[in-house]
PDB file of N, CA and C in Angstrom:
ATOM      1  N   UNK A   1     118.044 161.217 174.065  1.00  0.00           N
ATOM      2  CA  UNK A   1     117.630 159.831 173.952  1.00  0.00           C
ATOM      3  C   UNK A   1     118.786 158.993 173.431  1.00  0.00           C
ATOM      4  N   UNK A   2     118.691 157.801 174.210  1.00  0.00           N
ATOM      5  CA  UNK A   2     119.973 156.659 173.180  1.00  0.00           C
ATOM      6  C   UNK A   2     119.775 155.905 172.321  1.00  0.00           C
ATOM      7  N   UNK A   3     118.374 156.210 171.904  1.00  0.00           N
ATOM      8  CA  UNK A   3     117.852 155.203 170.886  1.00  0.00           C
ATOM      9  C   UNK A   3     117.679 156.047 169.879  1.00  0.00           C
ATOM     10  N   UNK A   4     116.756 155.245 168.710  1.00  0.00           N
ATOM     11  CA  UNK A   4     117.028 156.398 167.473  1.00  0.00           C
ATOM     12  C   UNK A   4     115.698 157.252 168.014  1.00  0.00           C
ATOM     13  N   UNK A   5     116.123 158.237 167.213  1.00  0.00           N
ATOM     14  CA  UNK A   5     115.222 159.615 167.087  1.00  0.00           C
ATOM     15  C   UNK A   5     113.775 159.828 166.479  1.00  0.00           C
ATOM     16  N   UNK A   6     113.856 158.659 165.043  1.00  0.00           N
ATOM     17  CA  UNK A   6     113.358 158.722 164.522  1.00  0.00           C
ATOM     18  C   UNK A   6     112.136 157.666 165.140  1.00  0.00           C
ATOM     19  N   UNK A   7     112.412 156.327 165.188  1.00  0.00           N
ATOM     20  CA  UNK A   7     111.672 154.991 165.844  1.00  0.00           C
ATOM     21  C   UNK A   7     110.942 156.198 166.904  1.00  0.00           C
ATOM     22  N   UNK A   8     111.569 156.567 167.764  1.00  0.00           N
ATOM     23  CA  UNK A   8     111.000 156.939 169.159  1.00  0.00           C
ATOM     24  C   UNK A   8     110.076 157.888 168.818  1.00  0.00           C
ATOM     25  N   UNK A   9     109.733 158.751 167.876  1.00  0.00           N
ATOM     26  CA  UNK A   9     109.025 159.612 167.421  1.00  0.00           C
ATOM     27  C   UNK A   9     107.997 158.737 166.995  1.00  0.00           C
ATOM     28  N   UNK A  10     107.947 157.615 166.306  1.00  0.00           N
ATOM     29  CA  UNK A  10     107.118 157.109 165.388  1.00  0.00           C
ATOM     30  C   UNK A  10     106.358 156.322 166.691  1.00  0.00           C
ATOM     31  N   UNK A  11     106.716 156.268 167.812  1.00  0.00           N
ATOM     32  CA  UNK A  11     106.058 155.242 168.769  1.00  0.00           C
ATOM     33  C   UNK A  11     105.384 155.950 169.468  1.00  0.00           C
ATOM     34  N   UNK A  12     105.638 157.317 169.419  1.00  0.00           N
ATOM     35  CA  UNK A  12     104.775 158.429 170.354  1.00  0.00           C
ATOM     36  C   UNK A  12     103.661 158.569 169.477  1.00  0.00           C
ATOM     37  N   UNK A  13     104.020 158.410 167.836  1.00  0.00           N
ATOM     38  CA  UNK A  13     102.503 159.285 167.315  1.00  0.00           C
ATOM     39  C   UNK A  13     101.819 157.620 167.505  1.00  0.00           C
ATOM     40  N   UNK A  14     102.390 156.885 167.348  1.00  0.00           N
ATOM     41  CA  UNK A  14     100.950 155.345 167.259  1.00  0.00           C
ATOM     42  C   UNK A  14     100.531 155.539 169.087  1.00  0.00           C
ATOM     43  N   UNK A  15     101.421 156.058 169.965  1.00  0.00           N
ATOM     44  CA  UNK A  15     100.870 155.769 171.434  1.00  0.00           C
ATOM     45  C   UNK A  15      99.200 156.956 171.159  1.00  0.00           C
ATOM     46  N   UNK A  16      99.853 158.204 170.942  1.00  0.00           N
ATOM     47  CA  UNK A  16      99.154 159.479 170.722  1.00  0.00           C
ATOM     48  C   UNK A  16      97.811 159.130 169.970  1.00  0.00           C
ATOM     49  N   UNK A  17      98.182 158.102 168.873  1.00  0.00           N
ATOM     50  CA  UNK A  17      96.553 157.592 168.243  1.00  0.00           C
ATOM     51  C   UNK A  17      95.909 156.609 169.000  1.00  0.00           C
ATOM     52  N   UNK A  18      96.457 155.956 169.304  1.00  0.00           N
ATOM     53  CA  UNK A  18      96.196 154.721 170.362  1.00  0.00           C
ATOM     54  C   UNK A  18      95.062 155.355 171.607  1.00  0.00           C
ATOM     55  N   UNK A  19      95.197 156.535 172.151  1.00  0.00           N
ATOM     56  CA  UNK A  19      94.523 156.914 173.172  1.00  0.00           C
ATOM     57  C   UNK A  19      94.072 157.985 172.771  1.00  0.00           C
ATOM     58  N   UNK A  20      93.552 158.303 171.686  1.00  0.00           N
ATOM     59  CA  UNK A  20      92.894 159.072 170.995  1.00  0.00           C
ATOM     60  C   UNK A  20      91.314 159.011 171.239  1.00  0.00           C
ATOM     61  N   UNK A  21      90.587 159.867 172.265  1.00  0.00           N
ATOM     62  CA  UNK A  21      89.296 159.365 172.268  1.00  0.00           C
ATOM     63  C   UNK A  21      88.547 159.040 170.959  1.00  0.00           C
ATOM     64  N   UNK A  22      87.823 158.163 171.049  1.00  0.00           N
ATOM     65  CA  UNK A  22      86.556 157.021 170.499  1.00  0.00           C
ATOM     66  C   UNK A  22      85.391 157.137 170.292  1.00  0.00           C
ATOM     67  N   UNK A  23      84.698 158.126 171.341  1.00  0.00           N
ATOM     68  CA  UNK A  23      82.988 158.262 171.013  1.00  0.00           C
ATOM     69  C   UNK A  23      83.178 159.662 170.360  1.00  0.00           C
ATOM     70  N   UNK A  24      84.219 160.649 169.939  1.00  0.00           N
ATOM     71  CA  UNK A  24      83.917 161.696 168.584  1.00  0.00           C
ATOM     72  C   UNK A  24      83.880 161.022 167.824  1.00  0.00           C
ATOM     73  N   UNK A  25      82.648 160.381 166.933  1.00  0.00           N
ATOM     74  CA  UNK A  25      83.272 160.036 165.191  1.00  0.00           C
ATOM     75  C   UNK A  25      83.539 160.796 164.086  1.00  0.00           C
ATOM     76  N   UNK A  26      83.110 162.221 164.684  1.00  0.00           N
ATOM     77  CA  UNK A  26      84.188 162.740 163.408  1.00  0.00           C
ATOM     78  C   UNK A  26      85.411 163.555 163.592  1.00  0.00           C
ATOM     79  N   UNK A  27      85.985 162.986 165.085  1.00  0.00           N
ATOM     80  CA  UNK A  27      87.342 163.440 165.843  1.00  0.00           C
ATOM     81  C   UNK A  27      88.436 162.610 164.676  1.00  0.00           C
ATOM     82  N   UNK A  28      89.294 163.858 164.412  1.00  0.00           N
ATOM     83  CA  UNK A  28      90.343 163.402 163.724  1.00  0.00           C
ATOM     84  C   UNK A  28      91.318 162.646 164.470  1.00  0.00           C
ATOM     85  N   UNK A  29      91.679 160.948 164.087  1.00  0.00           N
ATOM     86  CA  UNK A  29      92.632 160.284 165.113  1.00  0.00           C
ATOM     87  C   UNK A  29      94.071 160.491 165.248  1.00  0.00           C
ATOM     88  N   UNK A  30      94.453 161.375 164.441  1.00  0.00           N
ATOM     89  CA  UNK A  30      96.084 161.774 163.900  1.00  0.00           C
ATOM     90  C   UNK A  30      96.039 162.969 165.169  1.00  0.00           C
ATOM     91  N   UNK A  31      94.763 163.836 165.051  1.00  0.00           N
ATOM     92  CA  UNK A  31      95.170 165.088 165.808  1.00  0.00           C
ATOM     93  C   UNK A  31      95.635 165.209 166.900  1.00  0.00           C
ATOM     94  N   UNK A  32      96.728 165.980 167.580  1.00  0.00           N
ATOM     95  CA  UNK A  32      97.452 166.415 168.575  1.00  0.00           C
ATOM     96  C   UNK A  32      97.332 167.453 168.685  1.00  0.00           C
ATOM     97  N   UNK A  33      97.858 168.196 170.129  1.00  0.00           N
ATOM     98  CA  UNK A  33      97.619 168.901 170.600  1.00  0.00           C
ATOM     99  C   UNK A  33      98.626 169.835 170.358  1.00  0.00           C
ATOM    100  N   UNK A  34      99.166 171.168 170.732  1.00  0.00           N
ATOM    101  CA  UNK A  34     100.282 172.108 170.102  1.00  0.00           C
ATOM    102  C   UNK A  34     101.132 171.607 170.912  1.00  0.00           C
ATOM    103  N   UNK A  35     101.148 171.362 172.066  1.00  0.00           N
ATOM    104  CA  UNK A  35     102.242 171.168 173.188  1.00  0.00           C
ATOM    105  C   UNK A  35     102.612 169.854 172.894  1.00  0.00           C
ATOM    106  N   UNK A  36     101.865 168.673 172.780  1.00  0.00           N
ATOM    107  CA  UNK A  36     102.353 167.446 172.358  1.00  0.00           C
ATOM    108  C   UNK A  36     102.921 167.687 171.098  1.00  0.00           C
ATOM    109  N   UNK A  37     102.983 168.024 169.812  1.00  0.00           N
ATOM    110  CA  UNK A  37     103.381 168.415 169.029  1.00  0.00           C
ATOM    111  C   UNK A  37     105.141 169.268 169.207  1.00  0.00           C
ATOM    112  N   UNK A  38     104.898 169.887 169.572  1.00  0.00           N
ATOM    113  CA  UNK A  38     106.224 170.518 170.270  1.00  0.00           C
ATOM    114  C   UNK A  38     107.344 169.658 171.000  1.00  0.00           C
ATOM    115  N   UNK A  39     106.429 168.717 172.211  1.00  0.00           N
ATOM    116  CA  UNK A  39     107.251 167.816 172.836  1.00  0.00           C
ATOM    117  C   UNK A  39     107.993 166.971 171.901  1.00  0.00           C
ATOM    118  N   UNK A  40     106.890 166.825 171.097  1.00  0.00           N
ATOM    119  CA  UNK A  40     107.439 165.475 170.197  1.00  0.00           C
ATOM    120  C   UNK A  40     108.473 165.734 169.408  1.00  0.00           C
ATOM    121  N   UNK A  41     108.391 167.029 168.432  1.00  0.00           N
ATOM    122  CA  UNK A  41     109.446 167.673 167.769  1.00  0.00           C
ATOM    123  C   UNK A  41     110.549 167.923 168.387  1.00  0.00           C
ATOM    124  N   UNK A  42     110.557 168.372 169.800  1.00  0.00           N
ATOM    125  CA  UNK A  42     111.875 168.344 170.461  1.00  0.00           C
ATOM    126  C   UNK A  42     112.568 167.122 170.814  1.00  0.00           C
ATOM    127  N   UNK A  43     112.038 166.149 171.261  1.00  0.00           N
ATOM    128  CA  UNK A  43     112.447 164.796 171.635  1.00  0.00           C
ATOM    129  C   UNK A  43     112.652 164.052 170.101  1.00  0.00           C
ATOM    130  N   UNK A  44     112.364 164.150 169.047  1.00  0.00           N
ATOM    131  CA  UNK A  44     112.851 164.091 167.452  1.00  0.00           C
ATOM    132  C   UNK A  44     113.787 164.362 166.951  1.00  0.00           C
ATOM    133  N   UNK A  45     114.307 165.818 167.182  1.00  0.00           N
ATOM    134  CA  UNK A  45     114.583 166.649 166.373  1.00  0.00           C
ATOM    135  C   UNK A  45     116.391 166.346 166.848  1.00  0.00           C
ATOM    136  N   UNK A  46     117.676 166.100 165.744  1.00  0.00           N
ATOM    137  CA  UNK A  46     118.755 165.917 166.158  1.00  0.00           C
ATOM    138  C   UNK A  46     119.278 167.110 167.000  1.00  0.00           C
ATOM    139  N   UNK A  47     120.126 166.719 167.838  1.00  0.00           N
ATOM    140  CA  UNK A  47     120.940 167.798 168.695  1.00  0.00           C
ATOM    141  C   UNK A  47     122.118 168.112 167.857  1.00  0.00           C
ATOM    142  N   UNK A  48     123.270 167.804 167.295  1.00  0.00           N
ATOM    143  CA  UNK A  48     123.804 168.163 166.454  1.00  0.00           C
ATOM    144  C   UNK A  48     124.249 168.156 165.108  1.00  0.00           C
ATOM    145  N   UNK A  49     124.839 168.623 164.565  1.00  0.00           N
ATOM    146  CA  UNK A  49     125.548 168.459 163.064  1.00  0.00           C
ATOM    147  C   UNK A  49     125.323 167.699 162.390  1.00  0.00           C
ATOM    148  N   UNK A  50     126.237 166.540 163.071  1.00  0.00           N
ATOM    149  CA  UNK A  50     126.655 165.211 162.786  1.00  0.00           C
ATOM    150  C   UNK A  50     125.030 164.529 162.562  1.00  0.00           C
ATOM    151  N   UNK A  51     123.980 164.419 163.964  1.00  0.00           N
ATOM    152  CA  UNK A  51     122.994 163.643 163.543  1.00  0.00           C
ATOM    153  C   UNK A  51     122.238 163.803 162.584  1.00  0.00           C
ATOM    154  N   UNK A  52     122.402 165.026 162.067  1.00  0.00           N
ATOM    155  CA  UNK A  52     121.151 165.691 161.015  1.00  0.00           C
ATOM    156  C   UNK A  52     121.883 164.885 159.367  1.00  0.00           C
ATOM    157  N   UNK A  53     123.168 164.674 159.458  1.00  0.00           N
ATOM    158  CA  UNK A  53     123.899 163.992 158.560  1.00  0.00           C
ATOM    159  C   UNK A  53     123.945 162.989 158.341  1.00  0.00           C
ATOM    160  N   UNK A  54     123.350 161.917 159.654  1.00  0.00           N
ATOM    161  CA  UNK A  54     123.169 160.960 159.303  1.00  0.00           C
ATOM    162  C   UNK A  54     121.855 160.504 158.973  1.00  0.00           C
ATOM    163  N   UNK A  55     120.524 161.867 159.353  1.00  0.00           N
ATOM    164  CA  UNK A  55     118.839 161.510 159.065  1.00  0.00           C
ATOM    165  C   UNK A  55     119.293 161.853 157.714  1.00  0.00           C
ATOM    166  N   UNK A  56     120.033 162.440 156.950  1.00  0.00           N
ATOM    167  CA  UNK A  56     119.633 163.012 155.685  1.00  0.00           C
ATOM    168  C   UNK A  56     120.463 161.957 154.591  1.00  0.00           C
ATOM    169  N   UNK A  57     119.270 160.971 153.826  1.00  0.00           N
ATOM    170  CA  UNK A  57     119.994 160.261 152.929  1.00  0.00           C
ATOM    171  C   UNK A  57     120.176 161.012 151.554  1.00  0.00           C
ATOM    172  N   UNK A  58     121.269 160.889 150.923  1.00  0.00           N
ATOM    173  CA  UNK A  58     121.298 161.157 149.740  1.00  0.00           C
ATOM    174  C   UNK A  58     120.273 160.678 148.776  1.00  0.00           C
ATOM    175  N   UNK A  59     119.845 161.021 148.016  1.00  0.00           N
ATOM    176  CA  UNK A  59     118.668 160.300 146.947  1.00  0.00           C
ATOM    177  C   UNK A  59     119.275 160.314 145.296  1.00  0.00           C
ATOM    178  N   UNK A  60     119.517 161.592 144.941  1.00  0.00           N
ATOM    179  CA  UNK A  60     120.511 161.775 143.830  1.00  0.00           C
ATOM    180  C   UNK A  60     122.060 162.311 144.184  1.00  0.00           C
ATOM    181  N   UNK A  61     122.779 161.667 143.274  1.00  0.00           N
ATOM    182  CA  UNK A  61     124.832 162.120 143.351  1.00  0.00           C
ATOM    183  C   UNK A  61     124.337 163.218 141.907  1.00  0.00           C
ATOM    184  N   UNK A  62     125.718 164.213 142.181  1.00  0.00           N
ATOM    185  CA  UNK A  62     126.257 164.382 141.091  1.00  0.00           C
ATOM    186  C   UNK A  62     127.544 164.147 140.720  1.00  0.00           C
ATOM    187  N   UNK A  63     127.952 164.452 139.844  1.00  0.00           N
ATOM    188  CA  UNK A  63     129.404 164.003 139.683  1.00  0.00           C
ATOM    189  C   UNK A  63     130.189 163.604 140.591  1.00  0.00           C
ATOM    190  N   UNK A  64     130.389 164.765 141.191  1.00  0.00           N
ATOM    191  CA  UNK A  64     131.595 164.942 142.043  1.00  0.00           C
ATOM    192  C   UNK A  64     130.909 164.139 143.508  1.00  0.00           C
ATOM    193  N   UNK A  65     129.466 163.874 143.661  1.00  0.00           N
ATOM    194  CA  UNK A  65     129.320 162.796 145.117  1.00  0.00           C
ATOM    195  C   UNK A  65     129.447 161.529 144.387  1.00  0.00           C
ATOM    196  N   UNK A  66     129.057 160.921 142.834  1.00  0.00           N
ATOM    197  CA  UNK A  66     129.231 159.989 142.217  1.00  0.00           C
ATOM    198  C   UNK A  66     130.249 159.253 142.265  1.00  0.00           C
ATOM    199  N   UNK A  67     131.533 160.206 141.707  1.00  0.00           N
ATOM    200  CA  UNK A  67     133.063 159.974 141.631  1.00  0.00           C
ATOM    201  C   UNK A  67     133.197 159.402 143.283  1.00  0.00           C
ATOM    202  N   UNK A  68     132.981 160.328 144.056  1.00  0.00           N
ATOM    203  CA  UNK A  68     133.332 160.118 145.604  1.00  0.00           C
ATOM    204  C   UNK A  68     133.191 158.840 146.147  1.00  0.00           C
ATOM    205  N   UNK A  69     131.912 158.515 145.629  1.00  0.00           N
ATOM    206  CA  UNK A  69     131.294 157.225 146.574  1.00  0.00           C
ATOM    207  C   UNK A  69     131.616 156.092 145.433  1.00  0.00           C
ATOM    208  N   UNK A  70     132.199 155.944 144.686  1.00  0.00           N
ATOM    209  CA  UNK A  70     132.576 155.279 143.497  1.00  0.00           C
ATOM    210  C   UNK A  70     134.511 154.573 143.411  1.00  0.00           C
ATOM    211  N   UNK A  71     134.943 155.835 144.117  1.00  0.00           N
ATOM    212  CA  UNK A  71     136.151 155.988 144.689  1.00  0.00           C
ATOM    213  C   UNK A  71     137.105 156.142 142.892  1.00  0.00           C
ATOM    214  N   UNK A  72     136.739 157.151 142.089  1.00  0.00           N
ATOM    215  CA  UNK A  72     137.289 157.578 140.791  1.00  0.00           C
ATOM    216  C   UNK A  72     137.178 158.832 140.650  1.00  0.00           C
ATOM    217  N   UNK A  73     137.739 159.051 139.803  1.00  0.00           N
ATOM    218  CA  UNK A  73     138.056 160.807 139.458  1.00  0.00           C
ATOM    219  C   UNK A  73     136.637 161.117 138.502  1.00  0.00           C
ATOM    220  N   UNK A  74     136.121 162.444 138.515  1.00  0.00           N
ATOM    221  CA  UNK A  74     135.150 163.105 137.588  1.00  0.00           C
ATOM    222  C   UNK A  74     135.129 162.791 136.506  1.00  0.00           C
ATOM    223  N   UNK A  75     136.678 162.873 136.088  1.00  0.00           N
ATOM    224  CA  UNK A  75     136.721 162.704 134.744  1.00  0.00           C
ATOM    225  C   UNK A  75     136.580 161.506 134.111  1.00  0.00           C
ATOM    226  N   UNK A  76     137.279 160.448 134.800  1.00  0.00           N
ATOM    227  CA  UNK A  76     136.177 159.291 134.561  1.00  0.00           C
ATOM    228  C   UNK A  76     135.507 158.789 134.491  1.00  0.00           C
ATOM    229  N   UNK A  77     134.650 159.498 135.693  1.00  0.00           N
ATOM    230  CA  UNK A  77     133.113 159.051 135.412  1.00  0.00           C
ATOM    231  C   UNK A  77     132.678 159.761 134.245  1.00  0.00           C
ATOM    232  N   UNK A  78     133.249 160.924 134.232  1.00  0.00           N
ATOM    233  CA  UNK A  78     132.087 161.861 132.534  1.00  0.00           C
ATOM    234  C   UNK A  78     132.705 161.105 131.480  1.00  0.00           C
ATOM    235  N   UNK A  79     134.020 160.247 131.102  1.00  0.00           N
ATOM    236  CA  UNK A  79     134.015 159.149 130.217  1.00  0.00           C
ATOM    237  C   UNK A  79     133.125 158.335 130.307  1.00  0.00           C
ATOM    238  N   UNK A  80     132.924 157.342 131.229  1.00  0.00           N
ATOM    239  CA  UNK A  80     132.030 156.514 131.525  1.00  0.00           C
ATOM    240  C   UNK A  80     130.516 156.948 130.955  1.00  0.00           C
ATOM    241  N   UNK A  81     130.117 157.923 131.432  1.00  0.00           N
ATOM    242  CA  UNK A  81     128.877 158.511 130.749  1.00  0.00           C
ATOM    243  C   UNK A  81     129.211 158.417 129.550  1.00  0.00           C
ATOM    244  N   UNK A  82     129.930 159.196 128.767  1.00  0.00           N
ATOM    245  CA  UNK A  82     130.137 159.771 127.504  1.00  0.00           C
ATOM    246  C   UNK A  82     130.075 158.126 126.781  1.00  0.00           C
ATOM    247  N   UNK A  83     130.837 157.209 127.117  1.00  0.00           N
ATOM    248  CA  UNK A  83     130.775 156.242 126.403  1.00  0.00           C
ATOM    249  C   UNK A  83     129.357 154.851 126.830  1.00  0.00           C
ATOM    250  N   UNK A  84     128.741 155.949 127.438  1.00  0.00           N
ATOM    251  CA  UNK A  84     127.157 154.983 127.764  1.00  0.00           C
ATOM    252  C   UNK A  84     127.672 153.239 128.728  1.00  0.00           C
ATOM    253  N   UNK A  85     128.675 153.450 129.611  1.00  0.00           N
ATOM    254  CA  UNK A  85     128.901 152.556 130.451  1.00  0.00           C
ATOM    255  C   UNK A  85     128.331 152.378 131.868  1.00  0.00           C
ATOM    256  N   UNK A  86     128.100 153.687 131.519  1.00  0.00           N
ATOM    257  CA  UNK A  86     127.335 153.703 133.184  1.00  0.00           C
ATOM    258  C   UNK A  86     125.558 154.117 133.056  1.00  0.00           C
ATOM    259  N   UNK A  87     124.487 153.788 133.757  1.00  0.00           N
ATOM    260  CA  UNK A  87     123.213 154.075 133.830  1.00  0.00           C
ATOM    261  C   UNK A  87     123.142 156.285 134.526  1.00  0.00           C
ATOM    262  N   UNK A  88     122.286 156.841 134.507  1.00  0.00           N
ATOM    263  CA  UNK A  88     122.234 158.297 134.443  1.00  0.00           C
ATOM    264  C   UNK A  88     120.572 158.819 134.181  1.00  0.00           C
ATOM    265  N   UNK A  89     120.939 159.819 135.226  1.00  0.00           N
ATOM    266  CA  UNK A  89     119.200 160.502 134.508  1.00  0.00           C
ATOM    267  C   UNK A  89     119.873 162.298 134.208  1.00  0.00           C
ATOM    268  N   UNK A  90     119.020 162.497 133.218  1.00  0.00           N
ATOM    269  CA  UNK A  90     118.890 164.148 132.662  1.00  0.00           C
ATOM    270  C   UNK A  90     117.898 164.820 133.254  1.00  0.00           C
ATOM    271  N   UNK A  91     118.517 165.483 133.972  1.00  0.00           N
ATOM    272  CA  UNK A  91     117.710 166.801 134.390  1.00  0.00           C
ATOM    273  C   UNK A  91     117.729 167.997 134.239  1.00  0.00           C
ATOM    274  N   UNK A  92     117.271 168.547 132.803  1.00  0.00           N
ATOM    275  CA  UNK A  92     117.639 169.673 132.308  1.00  0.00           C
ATOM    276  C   UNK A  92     118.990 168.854 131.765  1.00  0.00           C
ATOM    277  N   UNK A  93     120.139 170.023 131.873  1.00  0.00           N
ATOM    278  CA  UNK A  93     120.830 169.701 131.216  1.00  0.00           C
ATOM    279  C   UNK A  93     121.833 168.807 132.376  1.00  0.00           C
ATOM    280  N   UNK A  94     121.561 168.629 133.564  1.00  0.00           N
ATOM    281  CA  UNK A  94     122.376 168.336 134.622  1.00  0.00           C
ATOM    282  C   UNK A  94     122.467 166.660 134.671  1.00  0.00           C
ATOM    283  N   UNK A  95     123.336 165.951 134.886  1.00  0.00           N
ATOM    284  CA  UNK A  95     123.480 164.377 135.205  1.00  0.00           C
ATOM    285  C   UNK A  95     123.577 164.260 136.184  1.00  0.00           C
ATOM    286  N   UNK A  96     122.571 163.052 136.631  1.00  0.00           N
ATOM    287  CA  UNK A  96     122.477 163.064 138.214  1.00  0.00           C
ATOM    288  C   UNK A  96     122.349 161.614 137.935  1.00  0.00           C
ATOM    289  N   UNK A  97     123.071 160.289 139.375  1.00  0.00           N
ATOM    290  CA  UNK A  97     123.296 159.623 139.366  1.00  0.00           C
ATOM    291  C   UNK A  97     122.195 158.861 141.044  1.00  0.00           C
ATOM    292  N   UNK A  98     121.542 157.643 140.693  1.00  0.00           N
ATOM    293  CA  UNK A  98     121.166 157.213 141.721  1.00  0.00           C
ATOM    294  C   UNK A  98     121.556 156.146 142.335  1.00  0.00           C
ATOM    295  N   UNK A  99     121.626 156.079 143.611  1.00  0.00           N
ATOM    296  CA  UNK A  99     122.375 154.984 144.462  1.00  0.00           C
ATOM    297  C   UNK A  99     122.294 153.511 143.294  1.00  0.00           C
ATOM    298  N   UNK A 100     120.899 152.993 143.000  1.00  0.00           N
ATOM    299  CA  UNK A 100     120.628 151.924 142.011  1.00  0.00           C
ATOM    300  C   UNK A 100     121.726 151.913 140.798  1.00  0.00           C
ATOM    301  N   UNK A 101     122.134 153.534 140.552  1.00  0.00           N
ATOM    302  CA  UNK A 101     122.614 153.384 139.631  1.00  0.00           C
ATOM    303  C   UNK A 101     124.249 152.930 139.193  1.00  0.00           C
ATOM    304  N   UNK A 102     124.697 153.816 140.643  1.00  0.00           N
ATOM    305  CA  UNK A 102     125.771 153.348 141.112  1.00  0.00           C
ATOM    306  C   UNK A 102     126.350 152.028 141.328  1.00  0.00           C
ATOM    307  N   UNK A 103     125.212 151.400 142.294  1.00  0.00           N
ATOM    308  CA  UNK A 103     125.103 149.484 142.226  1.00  0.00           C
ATOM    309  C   UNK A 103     125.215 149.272 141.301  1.00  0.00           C
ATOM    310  N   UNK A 104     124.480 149.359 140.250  1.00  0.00           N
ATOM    311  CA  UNK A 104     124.539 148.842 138.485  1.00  0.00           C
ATOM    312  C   UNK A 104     125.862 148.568 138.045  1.00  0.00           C
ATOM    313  N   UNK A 105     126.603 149.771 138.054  1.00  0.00           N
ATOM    314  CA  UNK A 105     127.896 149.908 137.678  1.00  0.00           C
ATOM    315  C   UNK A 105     128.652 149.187 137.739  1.00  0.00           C
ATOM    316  N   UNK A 106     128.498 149.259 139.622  1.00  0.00           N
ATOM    317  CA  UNK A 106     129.657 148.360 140.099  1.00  0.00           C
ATOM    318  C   UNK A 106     129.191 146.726 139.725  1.00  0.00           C
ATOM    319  N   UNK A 107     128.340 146.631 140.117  1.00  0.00           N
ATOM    320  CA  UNK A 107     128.106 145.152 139.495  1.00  0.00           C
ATOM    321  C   UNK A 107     128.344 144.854 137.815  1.00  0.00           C
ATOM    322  N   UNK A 108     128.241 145.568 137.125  1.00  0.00           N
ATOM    323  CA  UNK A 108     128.524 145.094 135.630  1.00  0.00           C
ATOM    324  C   UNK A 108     130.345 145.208 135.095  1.00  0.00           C
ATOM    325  N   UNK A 109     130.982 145.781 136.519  1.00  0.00           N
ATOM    326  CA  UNK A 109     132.340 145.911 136.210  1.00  0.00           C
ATOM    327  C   UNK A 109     133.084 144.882 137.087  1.00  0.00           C
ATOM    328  N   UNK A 110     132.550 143.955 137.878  1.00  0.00           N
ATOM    329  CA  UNK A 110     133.011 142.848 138.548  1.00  0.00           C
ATOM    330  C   UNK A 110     133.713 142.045 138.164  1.00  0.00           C
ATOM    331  N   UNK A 111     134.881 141.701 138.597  1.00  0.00           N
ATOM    332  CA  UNK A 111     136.226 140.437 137.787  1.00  0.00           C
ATOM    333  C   UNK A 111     135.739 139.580 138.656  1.00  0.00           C
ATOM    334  N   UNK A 112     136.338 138.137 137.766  1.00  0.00           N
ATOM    335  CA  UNK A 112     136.456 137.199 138.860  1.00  0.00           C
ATOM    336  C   UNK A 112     137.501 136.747 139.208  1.00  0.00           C
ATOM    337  N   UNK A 113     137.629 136.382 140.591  1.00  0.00           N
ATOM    338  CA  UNK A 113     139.020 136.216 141.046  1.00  0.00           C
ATOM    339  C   UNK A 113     140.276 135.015 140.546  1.00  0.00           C
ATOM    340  N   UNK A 114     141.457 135.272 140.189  1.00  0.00           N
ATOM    341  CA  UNK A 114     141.896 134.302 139.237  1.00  0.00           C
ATOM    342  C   UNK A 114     143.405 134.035 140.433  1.00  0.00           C
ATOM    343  N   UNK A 115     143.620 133.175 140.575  1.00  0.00           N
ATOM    344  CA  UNK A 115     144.638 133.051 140.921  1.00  0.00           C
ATOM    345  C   UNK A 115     146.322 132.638 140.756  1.00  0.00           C
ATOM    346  N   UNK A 116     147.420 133.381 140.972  1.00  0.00           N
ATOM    347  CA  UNK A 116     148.308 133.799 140.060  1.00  0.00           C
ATOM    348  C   UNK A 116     148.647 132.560 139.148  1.00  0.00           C
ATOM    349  N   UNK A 117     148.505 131.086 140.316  1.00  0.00           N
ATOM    350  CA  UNK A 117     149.012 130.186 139.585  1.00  0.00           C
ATOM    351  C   UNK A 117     148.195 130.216 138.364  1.00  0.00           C
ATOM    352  N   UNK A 118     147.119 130.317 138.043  1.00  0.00           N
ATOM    353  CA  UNK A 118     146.509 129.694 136.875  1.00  0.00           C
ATOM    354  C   UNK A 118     146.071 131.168 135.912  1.00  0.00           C
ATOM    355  N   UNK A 119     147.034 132.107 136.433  1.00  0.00           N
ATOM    356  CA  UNK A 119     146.710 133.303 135.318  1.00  0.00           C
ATOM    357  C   UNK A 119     147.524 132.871 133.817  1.00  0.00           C
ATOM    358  N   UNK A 120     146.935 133.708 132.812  1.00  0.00           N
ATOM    359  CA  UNK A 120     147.139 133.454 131.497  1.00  0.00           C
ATOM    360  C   UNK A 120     148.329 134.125 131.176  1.00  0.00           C
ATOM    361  N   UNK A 121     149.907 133.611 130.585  1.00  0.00           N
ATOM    362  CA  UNK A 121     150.870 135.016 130.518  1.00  0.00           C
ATOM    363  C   UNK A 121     150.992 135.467 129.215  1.00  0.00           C
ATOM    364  N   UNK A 122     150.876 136.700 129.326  1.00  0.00           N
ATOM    365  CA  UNK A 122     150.655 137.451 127.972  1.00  0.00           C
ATOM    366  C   UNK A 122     151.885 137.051 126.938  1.00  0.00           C
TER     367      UNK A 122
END
């Protein structure tokens, strides 16, 4: 398919309820059949690597995806923690970082743009 994978899946199950017979009332309207089920999963399901990489969002970083997508070293970010600059959740003993949290960051470390003529000289 050239469209997304996901949309096109989601339009088969509303078609699939859509023509779901009407006079069972206690016919389940979700239910499908094994073969429609199958079809659908195949016509869903990514063909390679790459697409399964792009269905799969990150939800929690740790360090080292934190640092990454942050564009800084580990060790700065575990300063940053250490000195309570950055937002963080505990899990067990593990620090895990969420996209929100990341935004946070970057937004509370924002300059504003100064230009040379009117910079201050030390």
């Amino acid at each position: 398919m050239n469209g997304d994978p996901i949309a096109a899946w989601e339009d088969r199950q509303l078609q699939l309820v859509s023509d779901a017979p009407s006079e069972a009332a206690d016919a389940n309207p979700l239910a499908v059949t094994e073969a429609e089920r199958d079809r659908d999963q195949s016509e869903a399901m990514p063909q390679g690597r790459g697409d399964v990489a792009r269905m799969t969002e990150v939800l929690v970083y740790d360090y080292e995806r934190a640092a990454a997508a942050l564009g800084i070293s580990t060790s700065f970010l575990r300063k940053q923690v250490m000195a309570g600059r950055i937002m963080h959740s505990k899990l067990g003993r593990s620090v895990r970082f969420t996209r929100a949290h990341l935004d946070a960051y970057l937004a509370a470390t924002e300059q504003p743009v100064v230009s040379r003529r009117h910079r201050r000289r030390l």
